[in-house]
C-alpha atoms as a PDB file:
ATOM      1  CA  UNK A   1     199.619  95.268  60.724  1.00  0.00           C
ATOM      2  CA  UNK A   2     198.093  95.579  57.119  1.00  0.00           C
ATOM      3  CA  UNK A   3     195.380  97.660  55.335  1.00  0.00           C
ATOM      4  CA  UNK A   4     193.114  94.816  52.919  1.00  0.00           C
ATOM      5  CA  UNK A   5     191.116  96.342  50.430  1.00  0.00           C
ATOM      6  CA  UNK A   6     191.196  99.814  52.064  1.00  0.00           C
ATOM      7  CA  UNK A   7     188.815  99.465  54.889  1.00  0.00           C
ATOM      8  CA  UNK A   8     189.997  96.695  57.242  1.00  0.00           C
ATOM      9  CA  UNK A   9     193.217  96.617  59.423  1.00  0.00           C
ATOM     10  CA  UNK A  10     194.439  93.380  59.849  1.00  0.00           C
ATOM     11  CA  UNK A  11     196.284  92.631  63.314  1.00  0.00           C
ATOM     12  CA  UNK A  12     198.397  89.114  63.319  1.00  0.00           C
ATOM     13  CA  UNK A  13     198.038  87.612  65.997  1.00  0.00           C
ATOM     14  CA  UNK A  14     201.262  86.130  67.817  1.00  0.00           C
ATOM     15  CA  UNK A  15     201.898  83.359  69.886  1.00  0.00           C
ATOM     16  CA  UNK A  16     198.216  81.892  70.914  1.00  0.00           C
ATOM     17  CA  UNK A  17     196.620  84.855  70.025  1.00  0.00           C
ATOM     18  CA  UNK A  18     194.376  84.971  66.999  1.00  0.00           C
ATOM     19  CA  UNK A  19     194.252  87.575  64.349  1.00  0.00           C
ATOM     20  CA  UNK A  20     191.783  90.694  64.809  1.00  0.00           C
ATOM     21  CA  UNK A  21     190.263  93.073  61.912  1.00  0.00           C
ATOM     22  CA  UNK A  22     189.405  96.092  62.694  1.00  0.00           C
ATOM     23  CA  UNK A  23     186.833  97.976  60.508  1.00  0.00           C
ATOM     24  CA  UNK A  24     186.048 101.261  61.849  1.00  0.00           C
ATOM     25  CA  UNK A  25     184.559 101.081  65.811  1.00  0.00           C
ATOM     26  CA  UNK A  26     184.413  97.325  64.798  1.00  0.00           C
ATOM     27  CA  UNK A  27     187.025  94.152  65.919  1.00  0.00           C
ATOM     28  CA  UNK A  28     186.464  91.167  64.860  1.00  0.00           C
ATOM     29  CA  UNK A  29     188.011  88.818  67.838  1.00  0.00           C
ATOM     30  CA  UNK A  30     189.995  90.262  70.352  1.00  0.00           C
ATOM     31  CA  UNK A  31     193.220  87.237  70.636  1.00  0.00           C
ATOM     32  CA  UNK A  32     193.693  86.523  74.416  1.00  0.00           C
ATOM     33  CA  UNK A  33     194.137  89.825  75.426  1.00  0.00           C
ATOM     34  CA  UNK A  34     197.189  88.945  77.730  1.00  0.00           C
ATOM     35  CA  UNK A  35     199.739  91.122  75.545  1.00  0.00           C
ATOM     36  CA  UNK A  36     199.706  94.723  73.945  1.00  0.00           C
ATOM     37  CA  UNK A  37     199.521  93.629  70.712  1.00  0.00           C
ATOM     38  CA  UNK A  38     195.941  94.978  69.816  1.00  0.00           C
ATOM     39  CA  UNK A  39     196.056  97.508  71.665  1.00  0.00           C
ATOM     40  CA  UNK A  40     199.374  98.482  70.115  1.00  0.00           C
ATOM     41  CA  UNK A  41     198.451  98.190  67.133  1.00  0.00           C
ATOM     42  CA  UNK A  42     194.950 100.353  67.444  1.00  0.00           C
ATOM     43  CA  UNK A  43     197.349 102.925  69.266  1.00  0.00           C
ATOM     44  CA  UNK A  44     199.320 103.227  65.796  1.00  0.00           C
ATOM     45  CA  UNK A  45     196.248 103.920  63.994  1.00  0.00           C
ATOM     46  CA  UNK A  46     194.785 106.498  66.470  1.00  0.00           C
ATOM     47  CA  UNK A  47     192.238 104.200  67.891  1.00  0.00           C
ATOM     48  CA  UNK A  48     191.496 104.127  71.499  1.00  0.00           C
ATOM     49  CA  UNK A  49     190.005 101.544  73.036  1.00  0.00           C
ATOM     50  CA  UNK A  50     186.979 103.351  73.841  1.00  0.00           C
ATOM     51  CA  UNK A  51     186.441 104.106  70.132  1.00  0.00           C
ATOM     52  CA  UNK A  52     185.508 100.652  69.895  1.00  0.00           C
ATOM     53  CA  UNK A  53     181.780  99.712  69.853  1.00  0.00           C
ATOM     54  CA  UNK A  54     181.018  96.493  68.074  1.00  0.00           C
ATOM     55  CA  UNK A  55     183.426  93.078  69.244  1.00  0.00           C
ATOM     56  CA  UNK A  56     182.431  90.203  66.822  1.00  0.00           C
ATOM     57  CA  UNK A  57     183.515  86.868  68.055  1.00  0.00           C
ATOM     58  CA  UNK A  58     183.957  84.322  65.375  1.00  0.00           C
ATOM     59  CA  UNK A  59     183.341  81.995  68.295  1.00  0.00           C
ATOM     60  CA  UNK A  60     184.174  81.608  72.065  1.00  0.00           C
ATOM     61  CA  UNK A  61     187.426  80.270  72.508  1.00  0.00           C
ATOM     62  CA  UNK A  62     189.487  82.502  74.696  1.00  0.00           C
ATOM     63  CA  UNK A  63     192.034  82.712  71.873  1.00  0.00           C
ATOM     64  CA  UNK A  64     189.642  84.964  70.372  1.00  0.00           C
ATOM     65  CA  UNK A  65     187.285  86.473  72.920  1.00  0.00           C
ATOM     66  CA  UNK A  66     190.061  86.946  75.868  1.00  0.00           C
ATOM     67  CA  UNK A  67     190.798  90.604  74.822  1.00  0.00           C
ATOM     68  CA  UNK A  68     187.031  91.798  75.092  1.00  0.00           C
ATOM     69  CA  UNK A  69     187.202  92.917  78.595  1.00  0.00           C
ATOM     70  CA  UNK A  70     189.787  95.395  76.955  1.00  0.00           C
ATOM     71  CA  UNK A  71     186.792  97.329  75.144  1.00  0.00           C
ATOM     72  CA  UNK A  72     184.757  98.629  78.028  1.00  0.00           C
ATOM     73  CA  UNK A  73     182.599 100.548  75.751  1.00  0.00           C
ATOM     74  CA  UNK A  74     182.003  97.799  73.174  1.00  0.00           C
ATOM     75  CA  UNK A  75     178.804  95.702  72.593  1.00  0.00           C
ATOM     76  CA  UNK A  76     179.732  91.793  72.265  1.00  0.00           C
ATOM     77  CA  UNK A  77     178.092  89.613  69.607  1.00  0.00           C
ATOM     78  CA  UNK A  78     178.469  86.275  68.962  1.00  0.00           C
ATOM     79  CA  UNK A  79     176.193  83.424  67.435  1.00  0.00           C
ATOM     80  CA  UNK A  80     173.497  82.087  70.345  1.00  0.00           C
ATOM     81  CA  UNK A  81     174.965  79.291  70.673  1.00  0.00           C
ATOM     82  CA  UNK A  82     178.597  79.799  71.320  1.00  0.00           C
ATOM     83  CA  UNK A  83     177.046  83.146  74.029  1.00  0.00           C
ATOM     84  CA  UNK A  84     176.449  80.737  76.971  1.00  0.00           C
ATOM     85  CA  UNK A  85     180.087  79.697  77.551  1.00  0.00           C
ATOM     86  CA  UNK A  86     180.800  83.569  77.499  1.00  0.00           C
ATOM     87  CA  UNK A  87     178.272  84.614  79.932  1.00  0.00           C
ATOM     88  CA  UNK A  88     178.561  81.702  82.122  1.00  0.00           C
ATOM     89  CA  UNK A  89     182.269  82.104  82.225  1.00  0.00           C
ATOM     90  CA  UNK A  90     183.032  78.411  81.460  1.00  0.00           C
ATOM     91  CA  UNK A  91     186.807  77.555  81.016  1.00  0.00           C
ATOM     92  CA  UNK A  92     186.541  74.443  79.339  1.00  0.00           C
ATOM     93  CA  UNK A  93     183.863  75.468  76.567  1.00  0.00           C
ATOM     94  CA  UNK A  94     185.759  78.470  76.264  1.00  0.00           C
ATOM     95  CA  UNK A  95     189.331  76.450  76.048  1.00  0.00           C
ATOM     96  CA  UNK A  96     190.648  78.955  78.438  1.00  0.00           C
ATOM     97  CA  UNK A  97     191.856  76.001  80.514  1.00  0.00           C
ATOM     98  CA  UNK A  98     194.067  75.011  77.513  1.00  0.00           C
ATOM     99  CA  UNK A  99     196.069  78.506  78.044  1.00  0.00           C
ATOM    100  CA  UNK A 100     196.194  78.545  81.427  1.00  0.00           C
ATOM    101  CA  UNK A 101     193.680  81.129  81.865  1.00  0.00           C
ATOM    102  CA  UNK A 102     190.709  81.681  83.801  1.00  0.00           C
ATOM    103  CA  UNK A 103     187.654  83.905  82.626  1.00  0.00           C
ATOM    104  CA  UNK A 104     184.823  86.023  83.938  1.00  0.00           C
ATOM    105  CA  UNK A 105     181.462  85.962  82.606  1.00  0.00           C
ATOM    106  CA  UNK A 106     181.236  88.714  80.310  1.00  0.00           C
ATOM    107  CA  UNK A 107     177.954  90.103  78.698  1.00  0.00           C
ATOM    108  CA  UNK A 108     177.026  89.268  75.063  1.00  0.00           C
ATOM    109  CA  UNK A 109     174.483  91.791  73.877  1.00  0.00           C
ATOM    110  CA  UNK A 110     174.148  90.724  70.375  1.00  0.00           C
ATOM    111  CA  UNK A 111     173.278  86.290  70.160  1.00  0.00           C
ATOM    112  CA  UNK A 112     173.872  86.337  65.999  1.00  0.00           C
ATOM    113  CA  UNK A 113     171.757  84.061  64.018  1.00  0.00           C
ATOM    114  CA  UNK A 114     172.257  82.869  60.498  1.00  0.00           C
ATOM    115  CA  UNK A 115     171.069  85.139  58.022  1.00  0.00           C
ATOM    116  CA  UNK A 116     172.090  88.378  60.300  1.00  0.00           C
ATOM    117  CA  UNK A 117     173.716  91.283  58.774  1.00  0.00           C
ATOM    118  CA  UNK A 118     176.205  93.363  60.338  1.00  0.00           C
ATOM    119  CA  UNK A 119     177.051  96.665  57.785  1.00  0.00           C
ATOM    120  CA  UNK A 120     177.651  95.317  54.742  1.00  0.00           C
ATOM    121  CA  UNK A 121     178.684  91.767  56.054  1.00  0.00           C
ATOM    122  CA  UNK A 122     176.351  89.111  56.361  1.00  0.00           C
ATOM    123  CA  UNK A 123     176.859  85.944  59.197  1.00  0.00           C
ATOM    124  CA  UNK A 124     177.003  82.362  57.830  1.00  0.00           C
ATOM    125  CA  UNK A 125     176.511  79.643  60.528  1.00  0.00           C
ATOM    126  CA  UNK A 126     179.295  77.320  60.049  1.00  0.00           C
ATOM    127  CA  UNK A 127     179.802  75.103  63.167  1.00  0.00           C
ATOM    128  CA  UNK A 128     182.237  72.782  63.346  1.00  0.00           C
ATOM    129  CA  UNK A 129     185.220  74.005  65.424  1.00  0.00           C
ATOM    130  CA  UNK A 130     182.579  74.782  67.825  1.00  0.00           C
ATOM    131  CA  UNK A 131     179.002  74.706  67.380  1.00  0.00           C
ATOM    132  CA  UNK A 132     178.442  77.749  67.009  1.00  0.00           C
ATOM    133  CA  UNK A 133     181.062  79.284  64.838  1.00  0.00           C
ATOM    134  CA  UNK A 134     180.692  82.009  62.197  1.00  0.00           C
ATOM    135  CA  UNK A 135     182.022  83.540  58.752  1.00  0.00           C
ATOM    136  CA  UNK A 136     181.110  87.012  57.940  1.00  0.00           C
ATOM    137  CA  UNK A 137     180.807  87.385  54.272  1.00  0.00           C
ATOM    138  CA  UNK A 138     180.327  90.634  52.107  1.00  0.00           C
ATOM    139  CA  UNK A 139     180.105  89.233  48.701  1.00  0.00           C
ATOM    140  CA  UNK A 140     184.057  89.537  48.546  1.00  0.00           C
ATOM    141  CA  UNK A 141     186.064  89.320  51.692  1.00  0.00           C
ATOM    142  CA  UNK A 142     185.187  85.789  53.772  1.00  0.00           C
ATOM    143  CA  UNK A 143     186.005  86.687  57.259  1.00  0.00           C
ATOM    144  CA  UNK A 144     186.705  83.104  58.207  1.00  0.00           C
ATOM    145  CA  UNK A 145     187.347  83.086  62.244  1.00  0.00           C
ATOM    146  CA  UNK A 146     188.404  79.104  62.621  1.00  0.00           C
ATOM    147  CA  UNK A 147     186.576  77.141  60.251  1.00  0.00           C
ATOM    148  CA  UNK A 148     188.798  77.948  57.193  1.00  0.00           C
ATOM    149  CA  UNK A 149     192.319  78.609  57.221  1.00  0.00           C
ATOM    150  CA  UNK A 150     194.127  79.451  53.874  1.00  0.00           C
ATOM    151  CA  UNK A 151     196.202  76.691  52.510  1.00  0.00           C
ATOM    152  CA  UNK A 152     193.657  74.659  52.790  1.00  0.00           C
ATOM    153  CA  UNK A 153     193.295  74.055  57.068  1.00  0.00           C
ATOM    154  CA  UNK A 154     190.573  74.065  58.913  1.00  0.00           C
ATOM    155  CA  UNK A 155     189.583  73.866  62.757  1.00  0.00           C
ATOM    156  CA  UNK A 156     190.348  71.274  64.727  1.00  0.00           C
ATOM    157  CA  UNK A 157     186.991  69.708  66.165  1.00  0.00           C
ATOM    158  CA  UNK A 158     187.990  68.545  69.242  1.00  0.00           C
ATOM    159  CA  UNK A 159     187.177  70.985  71.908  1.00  0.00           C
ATOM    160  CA  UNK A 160     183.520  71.594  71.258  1.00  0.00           C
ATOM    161  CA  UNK A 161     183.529  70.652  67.450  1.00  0.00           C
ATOM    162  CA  UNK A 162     182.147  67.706  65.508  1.00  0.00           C
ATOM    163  CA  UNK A 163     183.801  66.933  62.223  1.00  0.00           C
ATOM    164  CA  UNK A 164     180.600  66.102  60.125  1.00  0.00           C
ATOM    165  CA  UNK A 165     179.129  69.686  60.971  1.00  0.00           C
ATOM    166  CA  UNK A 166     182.903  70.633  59.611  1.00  0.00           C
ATOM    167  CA  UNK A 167     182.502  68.883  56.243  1.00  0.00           C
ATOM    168  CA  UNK A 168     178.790  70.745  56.082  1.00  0.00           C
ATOM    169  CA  UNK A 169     180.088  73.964  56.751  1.00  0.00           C
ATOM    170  CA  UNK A 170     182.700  73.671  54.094  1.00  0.00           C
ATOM    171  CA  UNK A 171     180.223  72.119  51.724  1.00  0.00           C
ATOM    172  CA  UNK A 172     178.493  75.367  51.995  1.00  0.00           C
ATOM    173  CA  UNK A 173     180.915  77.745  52.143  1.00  0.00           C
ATOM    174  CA  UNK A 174     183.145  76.172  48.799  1.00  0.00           C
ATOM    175  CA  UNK A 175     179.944  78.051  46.630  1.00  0.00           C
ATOM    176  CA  UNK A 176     181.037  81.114  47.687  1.00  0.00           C
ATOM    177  CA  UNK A 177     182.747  83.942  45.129  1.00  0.00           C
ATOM    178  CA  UNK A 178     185.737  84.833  47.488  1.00  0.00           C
ATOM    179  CA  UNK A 179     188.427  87.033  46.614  1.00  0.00           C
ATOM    180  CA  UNK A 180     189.679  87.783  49.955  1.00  0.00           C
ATOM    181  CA  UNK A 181     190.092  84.813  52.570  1.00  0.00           C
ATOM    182  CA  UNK A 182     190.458  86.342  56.714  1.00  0.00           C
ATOM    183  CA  UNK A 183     191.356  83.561  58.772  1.00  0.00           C
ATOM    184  CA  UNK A 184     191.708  83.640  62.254  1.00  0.00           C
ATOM    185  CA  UNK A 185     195.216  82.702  62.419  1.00  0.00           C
ATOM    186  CA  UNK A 186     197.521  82.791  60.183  1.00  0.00           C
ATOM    187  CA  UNK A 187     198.448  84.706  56.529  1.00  0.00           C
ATOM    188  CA  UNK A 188     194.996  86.264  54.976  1.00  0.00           C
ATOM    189  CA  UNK A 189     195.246  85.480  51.166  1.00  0.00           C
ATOM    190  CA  UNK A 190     193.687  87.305  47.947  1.00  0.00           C
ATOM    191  CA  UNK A 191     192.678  83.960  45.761  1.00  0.00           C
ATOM    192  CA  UNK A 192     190.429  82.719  48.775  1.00  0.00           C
ATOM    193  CA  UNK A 193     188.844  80.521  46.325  1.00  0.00           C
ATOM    194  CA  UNK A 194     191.456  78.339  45.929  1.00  0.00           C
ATOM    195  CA  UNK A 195     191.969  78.287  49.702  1.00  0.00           C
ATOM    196  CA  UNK A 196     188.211  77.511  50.194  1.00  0.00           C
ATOM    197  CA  UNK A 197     188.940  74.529  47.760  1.00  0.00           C
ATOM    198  CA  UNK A 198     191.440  73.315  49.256  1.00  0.00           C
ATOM    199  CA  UNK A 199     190.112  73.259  52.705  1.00  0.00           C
ATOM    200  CA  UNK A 200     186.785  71.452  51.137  1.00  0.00           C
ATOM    201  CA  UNK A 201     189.064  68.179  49.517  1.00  0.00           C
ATOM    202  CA  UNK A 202     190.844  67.576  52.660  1.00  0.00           C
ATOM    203  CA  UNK A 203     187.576  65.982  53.897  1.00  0.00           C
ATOM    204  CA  UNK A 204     185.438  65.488  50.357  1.00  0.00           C
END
């Protein structure tokens, strides 16, 4: 667990599980939710579950939404089109088969479009891994869910994906002034330029 710029606690995640931040009474993605690891890690910080109000899923694979059932006083957003497969409690969209899981249809409250600002962060449509993936974006920090990773990876975009919306989400995102680069699993790097760059010539 790390402190990025001050405001946001960033949570590794381990095994399957993808990273969380944690801004305030806000996660962004929630890992699988079948170890203590979040919830350890708010506990060290003096954050209870029910402090949490706001989940933002990057997008609905279980490896990132599993863990919002934890949050029973939390409002769940998540762009349109990745909500269905949450509320209809589909394992394959979802990927949950891929872990051996099985999911419940959970309410999304908040269907994110393009454009839509969250606090200070604004959402950026990038499908790809799955159609309806998102960034959040602040001018600075690029929180990057699956699309980007740094080193220059990206999503795989074959379990709900499509590789040419890929190489338009990265076309779009590469024009971006990033300093700080959040990906959804793995390290989180300071010169997320470069990252963003390298991500973009693996398919340009």
């Amino acid at each position: 667990m790390q402190r990025i710029n001050d405001n946001i606690i960033f949570v590794e995640g381990s095994l399957y599980d993808s990273n969380s931040y944690i801004l305030d009474d806000t996660i962004i993605d929630t890992g699988t939710g079948t170890n203590n690891q979040l919830l350890t890690a708010l506990k060290k910080v003096d954050i209870s579950p029910a402090d949490i109000r706001l989940i933002i899923n990057t997008h609905c694979h279980f490896d990132h939404t599993g863990g919002d059932r934890l949050f029973p006083n939390a409002s769940i957003a998540i762009h349109r089109i990745d909500a269905p497969p949450l509320e209809e409690g589909d394992n394959i969209a979802t990927a949950a088969h891929l872990f051996g899981a099985r999911i419940k249809p959970i309410k999304v409250d908040l269907k994110l479009e393009e454009g839509d600002t969250i606090g200070d962060f604004e959402v950026i449509h990038t499908p790809g891994h799955t159609m309806g993936s998102i960034c959040l974006y602040d001018g600075e920090t690029l929180l990057s869910g699956d699309t980007i990773f740094a080193y220059g990876g990206f999503g795989r975009v074959d379990i709900g994906g499509n590789i040419q919306e890929m190489k338009k989400s990265l076309k779009k995102l590469v024009g971006l002034d990033v300093k700080y680069l959040l990906p959804g699993h793995g390290p989180w790097v300071e010169d997320g330029n470069k990252h963003l760059e390298l991500a973009y010539n693996l398919l340009f």
